[in-house]
Protein backbone atom coordinates (compact mmCIF):
# COMPACT_ATOMS: atom_id res chain seq x y z
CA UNK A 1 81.96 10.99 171.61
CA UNK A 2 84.56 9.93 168.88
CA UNK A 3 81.57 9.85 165.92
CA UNK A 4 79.94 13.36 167.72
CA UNK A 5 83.45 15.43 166.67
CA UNK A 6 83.24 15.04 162.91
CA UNK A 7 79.81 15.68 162.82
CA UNK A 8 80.24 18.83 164.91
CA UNK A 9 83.19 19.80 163.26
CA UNK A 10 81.59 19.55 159.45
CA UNK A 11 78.47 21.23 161.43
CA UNK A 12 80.94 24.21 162.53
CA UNK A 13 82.62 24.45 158.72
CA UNK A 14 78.95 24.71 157.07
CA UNK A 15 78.19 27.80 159.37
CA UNK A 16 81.52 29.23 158.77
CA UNK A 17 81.14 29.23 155.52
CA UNK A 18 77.38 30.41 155.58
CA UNK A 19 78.99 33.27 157.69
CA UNK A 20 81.80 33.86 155.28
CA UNK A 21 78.97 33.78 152.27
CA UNK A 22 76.68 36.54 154.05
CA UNK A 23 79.59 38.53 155.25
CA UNK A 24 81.22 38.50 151.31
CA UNK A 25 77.33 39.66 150.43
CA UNK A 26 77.14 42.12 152.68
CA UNK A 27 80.65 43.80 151.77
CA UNK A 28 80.79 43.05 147.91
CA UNK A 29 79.15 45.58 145.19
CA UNK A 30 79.55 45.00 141.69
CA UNK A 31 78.87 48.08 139.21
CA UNK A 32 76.37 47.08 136.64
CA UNK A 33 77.62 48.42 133.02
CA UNK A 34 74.84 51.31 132.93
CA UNK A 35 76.12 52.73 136.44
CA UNK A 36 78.77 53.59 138.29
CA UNK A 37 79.62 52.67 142.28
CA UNK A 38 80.00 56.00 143.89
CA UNK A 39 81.75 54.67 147.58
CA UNK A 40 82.83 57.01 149.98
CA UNK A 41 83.77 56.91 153.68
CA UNK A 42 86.92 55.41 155.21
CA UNK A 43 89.64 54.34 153.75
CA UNK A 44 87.98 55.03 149.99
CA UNK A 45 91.03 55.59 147.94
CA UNK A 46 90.75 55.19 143.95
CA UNK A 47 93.95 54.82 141.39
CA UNK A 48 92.44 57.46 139.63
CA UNK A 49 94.03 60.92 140.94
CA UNK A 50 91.22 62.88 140.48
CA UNK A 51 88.70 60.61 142.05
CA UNK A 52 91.29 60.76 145.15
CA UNK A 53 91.13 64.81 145.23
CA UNK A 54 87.26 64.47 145.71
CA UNK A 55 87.58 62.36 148.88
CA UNK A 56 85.77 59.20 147.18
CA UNK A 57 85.84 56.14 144.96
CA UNK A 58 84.19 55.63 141.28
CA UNK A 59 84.32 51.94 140.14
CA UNK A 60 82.77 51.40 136.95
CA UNK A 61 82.57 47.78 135.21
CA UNK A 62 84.01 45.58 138.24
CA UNK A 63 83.34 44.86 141.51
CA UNK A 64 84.80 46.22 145.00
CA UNK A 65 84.34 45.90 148.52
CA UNK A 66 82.38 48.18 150.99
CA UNK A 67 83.22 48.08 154.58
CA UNK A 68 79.39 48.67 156.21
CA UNK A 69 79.70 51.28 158.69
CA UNK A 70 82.61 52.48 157.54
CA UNK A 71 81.95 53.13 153.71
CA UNK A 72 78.79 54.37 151.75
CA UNK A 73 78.12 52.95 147.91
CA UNK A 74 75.67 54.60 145.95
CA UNK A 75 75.04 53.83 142.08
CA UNK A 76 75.04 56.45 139.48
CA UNK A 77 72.86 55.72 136.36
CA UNK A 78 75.02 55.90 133.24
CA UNK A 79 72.34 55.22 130.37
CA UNK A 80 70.65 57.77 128.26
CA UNK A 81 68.11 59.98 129.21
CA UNK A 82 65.68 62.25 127.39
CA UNK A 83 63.49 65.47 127.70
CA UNK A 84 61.36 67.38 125.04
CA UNK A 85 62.05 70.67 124.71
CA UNK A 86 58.90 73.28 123.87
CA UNK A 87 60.53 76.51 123.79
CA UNK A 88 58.72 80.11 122.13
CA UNK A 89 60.51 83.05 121.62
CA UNK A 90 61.03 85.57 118.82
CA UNK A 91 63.17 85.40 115.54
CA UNK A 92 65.34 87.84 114.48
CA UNK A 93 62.65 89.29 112.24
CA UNK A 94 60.27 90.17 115.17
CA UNK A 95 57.93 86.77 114.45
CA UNK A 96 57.26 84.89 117.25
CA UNK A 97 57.37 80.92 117.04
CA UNK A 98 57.41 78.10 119.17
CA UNK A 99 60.22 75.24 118.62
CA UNK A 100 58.99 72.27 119.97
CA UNK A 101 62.66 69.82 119.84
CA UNK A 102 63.83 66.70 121.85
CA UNK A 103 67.25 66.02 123.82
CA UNK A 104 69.35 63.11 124.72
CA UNK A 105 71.80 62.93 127.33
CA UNK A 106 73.40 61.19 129.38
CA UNK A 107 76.70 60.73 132.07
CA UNK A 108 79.84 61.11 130.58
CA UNK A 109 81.92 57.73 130.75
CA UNK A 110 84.85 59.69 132.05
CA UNK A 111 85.73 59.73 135.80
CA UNK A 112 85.54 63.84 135.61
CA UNK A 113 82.54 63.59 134.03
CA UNK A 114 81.36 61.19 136.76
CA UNK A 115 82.99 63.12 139.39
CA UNK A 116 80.78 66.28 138.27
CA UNK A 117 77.42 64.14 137.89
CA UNK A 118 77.72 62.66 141.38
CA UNK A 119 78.28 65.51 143.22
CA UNK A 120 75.66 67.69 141.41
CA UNK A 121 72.79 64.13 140.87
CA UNK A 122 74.18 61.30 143.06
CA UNK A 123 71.22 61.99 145.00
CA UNK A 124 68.50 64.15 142.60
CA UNK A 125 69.44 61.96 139.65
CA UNK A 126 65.62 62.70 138.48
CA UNK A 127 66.14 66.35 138.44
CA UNK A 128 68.85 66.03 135.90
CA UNK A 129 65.75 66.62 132.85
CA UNK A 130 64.63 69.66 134.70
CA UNK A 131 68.12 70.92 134.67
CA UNK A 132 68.39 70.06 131.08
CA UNK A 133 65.56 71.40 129.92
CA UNK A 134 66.36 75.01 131.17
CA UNK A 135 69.80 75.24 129.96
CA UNK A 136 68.63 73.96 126.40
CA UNK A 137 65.58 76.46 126.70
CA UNK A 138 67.47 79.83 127.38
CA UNK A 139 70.22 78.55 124.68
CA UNK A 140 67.72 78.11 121.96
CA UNK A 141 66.18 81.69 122.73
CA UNK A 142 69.30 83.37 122.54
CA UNK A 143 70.22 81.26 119.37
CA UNK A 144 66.87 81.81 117.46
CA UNK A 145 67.03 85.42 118.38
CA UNK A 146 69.58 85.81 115.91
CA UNK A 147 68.28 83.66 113.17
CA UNK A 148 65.82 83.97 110.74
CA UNK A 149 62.36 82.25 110.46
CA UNK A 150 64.03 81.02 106.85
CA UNK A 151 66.73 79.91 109.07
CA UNK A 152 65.15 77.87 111.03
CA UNK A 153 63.41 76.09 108.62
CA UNK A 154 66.03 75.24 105.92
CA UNK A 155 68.83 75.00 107.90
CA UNK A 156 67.93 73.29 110.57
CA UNK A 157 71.49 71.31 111.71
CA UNK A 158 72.79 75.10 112.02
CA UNK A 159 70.33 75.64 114.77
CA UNK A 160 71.18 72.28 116.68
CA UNK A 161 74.93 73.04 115.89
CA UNK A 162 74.47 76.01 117.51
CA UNK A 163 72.96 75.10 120.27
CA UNK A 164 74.86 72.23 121.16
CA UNK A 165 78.10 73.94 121.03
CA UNK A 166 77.10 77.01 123.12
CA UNK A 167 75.79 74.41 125.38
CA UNK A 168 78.72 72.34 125.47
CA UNK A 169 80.65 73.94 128.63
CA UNK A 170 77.51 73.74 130.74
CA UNK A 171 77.08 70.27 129.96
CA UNK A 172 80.65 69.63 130.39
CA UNK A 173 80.34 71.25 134.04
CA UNK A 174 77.48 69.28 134.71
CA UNK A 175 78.89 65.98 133.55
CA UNK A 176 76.48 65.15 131.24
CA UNK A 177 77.28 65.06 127.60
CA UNK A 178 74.95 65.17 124.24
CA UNK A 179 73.92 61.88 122.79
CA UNK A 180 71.42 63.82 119.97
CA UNK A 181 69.47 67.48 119.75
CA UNK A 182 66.55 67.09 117.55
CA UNK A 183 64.09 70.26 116.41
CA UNK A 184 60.67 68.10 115.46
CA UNK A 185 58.81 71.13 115.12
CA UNK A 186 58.57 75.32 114.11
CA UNK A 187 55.22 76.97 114.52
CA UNK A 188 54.18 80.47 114.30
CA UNK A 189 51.09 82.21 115.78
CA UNK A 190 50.98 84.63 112.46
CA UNK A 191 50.97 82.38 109.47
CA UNK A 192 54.27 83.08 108.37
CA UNK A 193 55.75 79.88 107.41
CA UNK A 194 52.42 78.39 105.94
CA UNK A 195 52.71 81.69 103.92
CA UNK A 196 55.85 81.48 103.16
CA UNK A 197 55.29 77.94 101.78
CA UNK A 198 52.31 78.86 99.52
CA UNK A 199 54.34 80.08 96.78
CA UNK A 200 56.13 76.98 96.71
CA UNK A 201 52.86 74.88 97.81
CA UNK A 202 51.37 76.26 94.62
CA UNK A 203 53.86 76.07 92.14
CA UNK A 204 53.79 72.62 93.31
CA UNK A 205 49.66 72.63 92.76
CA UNK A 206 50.62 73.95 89.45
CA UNK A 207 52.91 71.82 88.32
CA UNK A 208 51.09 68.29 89.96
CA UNK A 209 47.93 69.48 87.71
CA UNK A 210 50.10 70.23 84.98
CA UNK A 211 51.83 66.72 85.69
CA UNK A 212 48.14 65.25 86.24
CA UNK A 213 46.76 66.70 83.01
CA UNK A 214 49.86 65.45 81.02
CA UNK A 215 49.33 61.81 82.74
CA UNK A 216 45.47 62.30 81.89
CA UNK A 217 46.56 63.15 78.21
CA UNK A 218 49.27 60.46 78.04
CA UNK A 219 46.77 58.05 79.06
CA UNK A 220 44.22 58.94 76.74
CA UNK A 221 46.52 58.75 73.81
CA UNK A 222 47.22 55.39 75.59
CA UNK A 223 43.92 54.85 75.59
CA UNK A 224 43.38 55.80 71.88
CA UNK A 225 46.49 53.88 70.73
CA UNK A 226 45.07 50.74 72.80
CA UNK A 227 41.61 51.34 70.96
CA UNK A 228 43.35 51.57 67.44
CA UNK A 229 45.69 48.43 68.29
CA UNK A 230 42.15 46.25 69.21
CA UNK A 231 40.74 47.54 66.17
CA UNK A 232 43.55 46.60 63.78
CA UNK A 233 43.35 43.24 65.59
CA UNK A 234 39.91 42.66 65.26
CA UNK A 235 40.20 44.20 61.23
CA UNK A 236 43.35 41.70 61.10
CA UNK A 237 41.54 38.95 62.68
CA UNK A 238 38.35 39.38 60.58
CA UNK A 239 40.76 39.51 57.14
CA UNK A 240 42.65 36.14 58.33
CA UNK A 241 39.14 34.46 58.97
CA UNK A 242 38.08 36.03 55.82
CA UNK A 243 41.47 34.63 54.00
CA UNK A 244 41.10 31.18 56.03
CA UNK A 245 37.42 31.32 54.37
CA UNK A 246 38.29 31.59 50.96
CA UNK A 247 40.96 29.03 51.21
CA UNK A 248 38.76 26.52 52.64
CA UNK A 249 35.97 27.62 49.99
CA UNK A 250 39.08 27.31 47.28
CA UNK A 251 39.73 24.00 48.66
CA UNK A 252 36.36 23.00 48.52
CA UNK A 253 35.96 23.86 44.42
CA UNK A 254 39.25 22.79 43.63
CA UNK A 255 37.76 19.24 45.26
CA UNK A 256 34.52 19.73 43.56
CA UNK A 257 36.45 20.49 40.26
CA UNK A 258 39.08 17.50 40.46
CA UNK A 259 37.48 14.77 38.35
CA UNK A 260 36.69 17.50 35.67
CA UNK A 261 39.90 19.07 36.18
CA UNK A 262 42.03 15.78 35.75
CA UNK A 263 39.92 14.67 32.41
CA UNK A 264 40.86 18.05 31.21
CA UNK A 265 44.18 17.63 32.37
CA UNK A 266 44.56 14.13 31.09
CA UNK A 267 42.85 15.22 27.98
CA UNK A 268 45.65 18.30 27.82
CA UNK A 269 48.42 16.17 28.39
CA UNK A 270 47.09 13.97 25.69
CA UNK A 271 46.88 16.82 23.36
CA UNK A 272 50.38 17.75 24.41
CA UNK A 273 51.55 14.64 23.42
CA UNK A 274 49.77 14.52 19.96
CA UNK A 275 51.17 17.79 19.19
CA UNK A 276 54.56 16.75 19.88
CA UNK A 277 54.37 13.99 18.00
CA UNK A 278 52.79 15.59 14.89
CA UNK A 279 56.05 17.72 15.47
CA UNK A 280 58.21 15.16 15.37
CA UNK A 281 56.40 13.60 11.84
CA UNK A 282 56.93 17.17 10.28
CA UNK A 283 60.35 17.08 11.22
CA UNK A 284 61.27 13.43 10.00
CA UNK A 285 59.16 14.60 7.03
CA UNK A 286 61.21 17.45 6.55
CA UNK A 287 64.54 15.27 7.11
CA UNK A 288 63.36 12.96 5.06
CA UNK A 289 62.60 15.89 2.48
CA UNK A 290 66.29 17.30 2.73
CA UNK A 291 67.56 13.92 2.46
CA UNK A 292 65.50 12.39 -0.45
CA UNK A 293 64.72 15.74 -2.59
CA UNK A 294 66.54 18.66 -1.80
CA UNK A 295 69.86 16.92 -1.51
CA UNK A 296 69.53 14.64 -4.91
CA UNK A 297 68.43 17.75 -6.20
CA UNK A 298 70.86 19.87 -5.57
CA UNK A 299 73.91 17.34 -6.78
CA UNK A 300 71.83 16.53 -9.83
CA UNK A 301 71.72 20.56 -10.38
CA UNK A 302 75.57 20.48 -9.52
CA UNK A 303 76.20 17.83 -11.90
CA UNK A 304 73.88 19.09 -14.58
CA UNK A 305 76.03 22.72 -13.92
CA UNK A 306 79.00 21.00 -13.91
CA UNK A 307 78.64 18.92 -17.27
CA UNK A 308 77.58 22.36 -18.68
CA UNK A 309 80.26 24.73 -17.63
CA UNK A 310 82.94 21.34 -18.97
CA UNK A 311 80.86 21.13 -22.23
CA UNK A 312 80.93 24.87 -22.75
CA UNK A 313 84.79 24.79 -22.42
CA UNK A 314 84.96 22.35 -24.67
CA UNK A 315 82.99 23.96 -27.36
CA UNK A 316 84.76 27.61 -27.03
CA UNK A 317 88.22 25.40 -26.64
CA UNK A 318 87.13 23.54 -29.83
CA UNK A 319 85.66 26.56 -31.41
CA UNK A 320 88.99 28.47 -30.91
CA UNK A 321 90.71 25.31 -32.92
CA UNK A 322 88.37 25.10 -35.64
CA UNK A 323 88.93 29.03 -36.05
CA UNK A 324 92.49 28.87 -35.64
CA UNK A 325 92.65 25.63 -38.24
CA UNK A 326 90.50 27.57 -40.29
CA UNK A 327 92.57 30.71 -40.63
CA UNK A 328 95.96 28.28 -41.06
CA UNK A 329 94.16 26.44 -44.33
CA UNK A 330 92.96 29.78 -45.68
CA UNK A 331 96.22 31.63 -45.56
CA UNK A 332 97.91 27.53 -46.43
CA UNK A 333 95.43 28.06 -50.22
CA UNK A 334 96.13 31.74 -50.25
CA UNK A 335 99.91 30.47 -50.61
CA UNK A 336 99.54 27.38 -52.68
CA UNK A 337 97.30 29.76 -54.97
CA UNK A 338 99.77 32.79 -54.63
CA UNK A 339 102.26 29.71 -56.05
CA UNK A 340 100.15 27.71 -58.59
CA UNK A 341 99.39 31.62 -60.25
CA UNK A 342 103.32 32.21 -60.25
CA UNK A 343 103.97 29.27 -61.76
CA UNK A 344 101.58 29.42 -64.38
CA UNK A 345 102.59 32.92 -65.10
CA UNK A 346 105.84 31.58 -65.38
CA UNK A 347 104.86 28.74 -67.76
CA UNK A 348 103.12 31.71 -69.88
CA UNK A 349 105.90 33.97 -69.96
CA UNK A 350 108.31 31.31 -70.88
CA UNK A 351 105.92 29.68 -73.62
CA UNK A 352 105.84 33.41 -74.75
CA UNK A 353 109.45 33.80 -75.22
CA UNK A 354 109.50 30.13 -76.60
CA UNK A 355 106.98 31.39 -79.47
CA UNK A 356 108.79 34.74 -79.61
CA UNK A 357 111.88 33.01 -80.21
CA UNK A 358 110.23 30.33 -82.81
CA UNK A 359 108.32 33.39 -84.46
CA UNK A 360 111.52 35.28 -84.70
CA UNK A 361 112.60 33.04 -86.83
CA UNK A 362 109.62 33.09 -89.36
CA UNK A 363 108.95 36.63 -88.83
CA UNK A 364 109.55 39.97 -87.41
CA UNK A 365 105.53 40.60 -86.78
CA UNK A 366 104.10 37.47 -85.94
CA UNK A 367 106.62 36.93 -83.07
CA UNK A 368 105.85 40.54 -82.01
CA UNK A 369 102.24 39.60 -82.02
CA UNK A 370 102.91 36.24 -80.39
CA UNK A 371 104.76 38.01 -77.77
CA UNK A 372 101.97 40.18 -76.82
CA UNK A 373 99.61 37.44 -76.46
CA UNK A 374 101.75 35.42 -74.17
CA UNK A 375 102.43 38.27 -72.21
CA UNK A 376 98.59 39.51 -72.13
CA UNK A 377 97.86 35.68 -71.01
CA UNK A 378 100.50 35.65 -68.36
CA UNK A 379 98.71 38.83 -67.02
CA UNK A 380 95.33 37.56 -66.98
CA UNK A 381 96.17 34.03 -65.43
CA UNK A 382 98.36 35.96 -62.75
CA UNK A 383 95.42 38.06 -62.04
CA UNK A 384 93.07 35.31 -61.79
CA UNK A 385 94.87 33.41 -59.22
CA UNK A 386 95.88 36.80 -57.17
CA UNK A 387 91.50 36.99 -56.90
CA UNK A 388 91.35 33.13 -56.31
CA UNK A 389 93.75 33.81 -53.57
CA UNK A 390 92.83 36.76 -51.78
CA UNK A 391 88.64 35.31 -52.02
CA UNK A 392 90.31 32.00 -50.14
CA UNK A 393 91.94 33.73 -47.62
CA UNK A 394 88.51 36.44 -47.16
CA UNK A 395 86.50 33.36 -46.81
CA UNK A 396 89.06 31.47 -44.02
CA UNK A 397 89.02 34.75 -42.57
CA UNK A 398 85.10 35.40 -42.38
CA UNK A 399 84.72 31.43 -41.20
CA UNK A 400 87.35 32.58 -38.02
CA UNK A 401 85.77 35.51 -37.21
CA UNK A 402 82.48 33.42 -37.14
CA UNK A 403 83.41 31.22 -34.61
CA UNK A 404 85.68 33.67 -32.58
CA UNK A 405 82.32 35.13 -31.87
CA UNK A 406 80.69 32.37 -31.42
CA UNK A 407 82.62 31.23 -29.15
CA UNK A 408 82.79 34.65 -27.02
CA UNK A 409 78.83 35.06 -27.13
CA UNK A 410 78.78 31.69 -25.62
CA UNK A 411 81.16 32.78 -22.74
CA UNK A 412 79.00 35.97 -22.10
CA UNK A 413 75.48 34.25 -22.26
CA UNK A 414 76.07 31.27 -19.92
CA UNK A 415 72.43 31.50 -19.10
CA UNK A 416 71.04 30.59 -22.52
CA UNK A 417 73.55 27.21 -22.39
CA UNK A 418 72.46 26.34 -18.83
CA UNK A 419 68.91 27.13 -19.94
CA UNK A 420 69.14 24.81 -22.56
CA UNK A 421 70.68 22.39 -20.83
CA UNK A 422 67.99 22.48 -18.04
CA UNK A 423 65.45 22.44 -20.56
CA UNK A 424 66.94 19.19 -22.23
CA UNK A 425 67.44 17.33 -18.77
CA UNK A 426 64.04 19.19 -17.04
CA UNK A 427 62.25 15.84 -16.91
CA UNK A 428 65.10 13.67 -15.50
CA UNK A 429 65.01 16.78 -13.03
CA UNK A 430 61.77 16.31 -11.90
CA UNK A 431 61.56 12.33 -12.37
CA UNK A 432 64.58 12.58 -9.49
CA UNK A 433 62.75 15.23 -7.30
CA UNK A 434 59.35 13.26 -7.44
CA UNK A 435 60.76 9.87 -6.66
CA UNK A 436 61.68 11.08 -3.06
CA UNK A 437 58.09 11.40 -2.23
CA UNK A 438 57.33 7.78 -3.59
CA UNK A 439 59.57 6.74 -0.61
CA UNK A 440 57.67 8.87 1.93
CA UNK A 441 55.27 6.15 4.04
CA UNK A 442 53.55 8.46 6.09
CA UNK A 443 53.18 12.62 5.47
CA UNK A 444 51.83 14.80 7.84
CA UNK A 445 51.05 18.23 6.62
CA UNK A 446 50.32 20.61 8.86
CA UNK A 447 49.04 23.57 6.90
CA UNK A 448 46.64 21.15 4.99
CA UNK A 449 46.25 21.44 1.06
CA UNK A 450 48.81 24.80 0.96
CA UNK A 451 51.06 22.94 2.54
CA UNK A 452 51.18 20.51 -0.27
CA UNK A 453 51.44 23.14 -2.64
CA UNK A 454 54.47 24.63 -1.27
CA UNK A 455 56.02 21.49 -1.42
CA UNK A 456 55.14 20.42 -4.63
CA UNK A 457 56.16 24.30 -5.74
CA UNK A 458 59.57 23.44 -4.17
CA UNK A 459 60.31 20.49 -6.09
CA UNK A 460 59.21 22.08 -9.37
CA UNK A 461 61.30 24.88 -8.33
CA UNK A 462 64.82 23.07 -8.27
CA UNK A 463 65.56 23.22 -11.87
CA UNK A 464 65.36 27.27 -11.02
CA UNK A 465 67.65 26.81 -8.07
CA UNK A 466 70.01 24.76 -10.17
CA UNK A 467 70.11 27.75 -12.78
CA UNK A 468 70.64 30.19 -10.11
CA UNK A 469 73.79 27.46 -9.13
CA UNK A 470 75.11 26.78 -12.72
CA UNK A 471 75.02 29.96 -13.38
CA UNK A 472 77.05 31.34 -10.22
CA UNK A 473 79.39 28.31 -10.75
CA UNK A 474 79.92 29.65 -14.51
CA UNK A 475 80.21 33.06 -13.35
CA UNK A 476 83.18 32.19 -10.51
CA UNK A 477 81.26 33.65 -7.96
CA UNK A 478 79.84 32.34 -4.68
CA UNK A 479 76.02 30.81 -5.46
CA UNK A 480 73.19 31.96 -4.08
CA UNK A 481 71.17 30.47 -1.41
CA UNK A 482 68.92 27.59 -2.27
CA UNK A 483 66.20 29.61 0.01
CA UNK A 484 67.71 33.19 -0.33
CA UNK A 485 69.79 33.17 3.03
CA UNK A 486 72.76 34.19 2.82
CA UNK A 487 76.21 31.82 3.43
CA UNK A 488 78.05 32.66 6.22
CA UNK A 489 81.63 31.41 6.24
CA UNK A 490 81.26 29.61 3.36
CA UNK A 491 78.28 26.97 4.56
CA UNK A 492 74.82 27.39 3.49
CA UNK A 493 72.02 27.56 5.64
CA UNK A 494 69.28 25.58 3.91
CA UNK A 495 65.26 25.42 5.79
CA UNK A 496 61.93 23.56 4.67
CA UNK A 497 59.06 26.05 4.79
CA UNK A 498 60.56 27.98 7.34
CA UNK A 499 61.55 25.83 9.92
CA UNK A 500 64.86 25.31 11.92
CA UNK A 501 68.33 24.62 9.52
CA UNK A 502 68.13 20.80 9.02
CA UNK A 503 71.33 20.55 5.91
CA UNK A 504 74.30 22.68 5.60
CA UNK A 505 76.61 22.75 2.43
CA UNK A 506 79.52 24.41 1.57
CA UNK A 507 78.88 27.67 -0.32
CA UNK A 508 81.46 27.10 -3.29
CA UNK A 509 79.08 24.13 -4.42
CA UNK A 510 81.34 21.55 -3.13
């Protein structure tokens, strides 16, 4: 009996609890969160002031308990709901259409709105679209009746605004509220709107042809430009191949051609090289010409010019001391004459008056006739030496004036002294020019046998050159040029046969 009582008594707690389980199941609702508990019988009091003025209890979101027998829950659907609307009537232009529109709705979350939707659905909750459907229908009638078919098709959200806002204290009566009001669709038994779009539809014809046409020209030209662009590229391609071609084919000569071409080459190079060298020979030659001719030359021409212009002032000084001593000893025995006649005259006269005197003394007429004698005597001897005298001093004279001028045709033709002197020292000239081309080892003449001849020409032609020089030197101004150029700042420019300057010397011969 002891181990029976717990048994019993754990036996007794399991169906207590079973019965507390099926009696909390049977009592307890819980409102889903698209409905709302609707409970109504005794004791069904709400918090909410209104629901306590209708005599029941809403209880949304939660759970509550229901006596059975005593109270009554019902649920209310609170989720959306929707019925098509397909209403005709007539716009306010006498055209009848047919709007063919959708509405949502649903329960208003509020407890008035609930209030309003249980009393009027709670138990006809599926009549709620029929309800809805005739209270949109008569509203769009009465809207559309005062709208255009234009209206109705441009401005559509007017319509629904409409609508919904005439519809709006119904609904609100009702409980329900507007979730959306959508028109899908405006038709019209006469045409109307599909002629009222042709205008528009064939503008729009007009223009997508116009558009297509453009887009078929466009694409042509595309077309055309593409055609031209693979053309240039196969023309571009073609003239590279072509170019590619003739480089190869150039390639292939030049390799054909390159023994011949390096012989040449080699052969040119060689040539080159000859040339140069025969280039160089002239030029040594023609140092070796300035050097060993024209240089001796000239200083034997300024030596020879020299020696001449010192001679000639020698002569003319000498010449102007011969005249001078000349003139000094004729007028030297023009005095010792003038004298020697005096003093004979003298002797005379005084011999005269010697006889006069010895005469006088023997006679009157002989000494008168003595006296006449000595005096005729004296006369004749001083006339004698008075001629002597004045022929002495004539001659001195003439032999002055003779080598005064002389002396001054010497000064004024320089050219016959240098001339002379040239022509007494020519060979010694040309001995000196010649020996420069014993010296030369090796000549090379590139002009051949005129060649020679100019050069022999040009040493035979330094003794000209030379008189040129003397004759500038004599003359105190600047000499010429040994070639004919010019001096320029007092230094000569001297060339061989025309080639480059290879000897300068100063202009004034020094």
């Amino acid at each position: 009996m002891a181990t029976m009582e717990p048994a019993l008594w754990a036996g007794g707690v399991v169906v207590l609890l079973g019965i507390l389980i099926f009696l909390f199941r049977a009592v307890w609702r819980v409102a889903e969160p698209n409905e709302a508990l609707i409970i109504s019988g005794l004791g069904a009091r709400s918090r909410n002031e209104l629901a306590d003025s209708l005599g029941f209890k809403i209880v949304t979101g939660k759970g509550t308990a229901v006596l059975p027998g005593f109270q009554t829950a019902r649920r209310l659907r609170l989720d959306s709901r929707a019925t098509n609307l397909e209403v005709k009537c007539v716009t306010q232009q006498g055209i009848p259409v047919q709007v063919r529109g959708v509405v949502i709705y649903k329960v208003g979350d509020d407890f008035a709105s609930i209030a309003n939707a249980a009393r009027r659905f709670l138990d006809q909750q599926d009549s709620m679209s029929g309800a809805i459907h005739e209270l949109f229908t008569g509203h769009l009638r009465s809207i559309i009746g005062n709208l255009t078919v234009e209206d109705l098709i441009l401005n559509r959200e007017r319509l629904t605004g409409e609508t919904r806002g005439s519809a709006a204290d119904e609904m609100s009566k009702l409980g329900l509220v507007v979730d959306s009001l959508q028109i899908q669709e405006i038709e019209d038994e006469t045409g109307y709107i599909s002629n009222l779009g042709k205008p528009h539809a064939a503008k729009v014809a007009a223009a997508a042809r116009i558009a297509a046409a453009q887009r078929d020209q466009e694409a042509t030209e595309a077309e055309q430009i593409a055609a031209a662009k693979k053309a240039s590229a196969v023309r571009e391609s073609q003239i590279q191949q072509s170019g590619y071609q003739a480089e190869v084919d150039q390639a292939a000569a030049k390799a054909r051609q390159a023994g011949p071409l390096s012989e040449a080459t080699a052969r040119q190079e060689v040539v080159v090289q000859e040339t140069r060298a025969a280039e160089l020979e002239a030029k040594l030659a023609e140092q070796r010409l300035q050097s060993q001719v024209r240089k001796p030359a000239d200083a034997k021409a300024y030596e020879t010019v020299t020696l001449s212009q010192a001679e000639r002032d020698a002569r003319i000084a000498q010449a102007e001391a011969e005249a001078k001593e000349t003139e000094l000893r004729a007028a030297a025995q023009a005095s010792q004459v003038k004298q020697a006649a005096a003093a004979d005259a003298e002797s005379v006269r005084l011999r005269a008056e010697a006889a006069g005197a010895a005469a006088k003394a023997t006679g009157e007429g002989d000494a008168a006739a003595a006296q006449a004698r000595g005096l005729a005597e004296a006369e004749a001897a001083k006339a004698r030496g008075l001629a002597e005298a004045e022929a002495a001093k004539a001659k001195g004279l003439a032999e002055a004036e003779a080598i005064r001028a002389r002396s001054q045709a010497l000064a004024e033709n320089q050219e016959a002294v240098i001339a002379q002197q040239l022509a007494e020292n020519w060979p010694a000239i040309v001995e000196a020019a010649s020996k420069a081309f014993g010296n030369v080892d090796h000549m090379v003449v590139l002009n051949g046998a005129q060649g020679i001849e100019e050069m022999l020409a040009k040493a035979l032609t330094l003794g000209g050159t030379g008189l040129g020089l003397a004759r500038s030197l004599l003359s105190g101004a600047t000499p010429p040029s040994l070639n004919g150029e010019p001096a320029v700042n007092g230094v000569e420019r001297v060339t061989v046969n025309g080639a480059e300057p290879t000897a300068v010397k100063p202009a004034d011969g020094s």
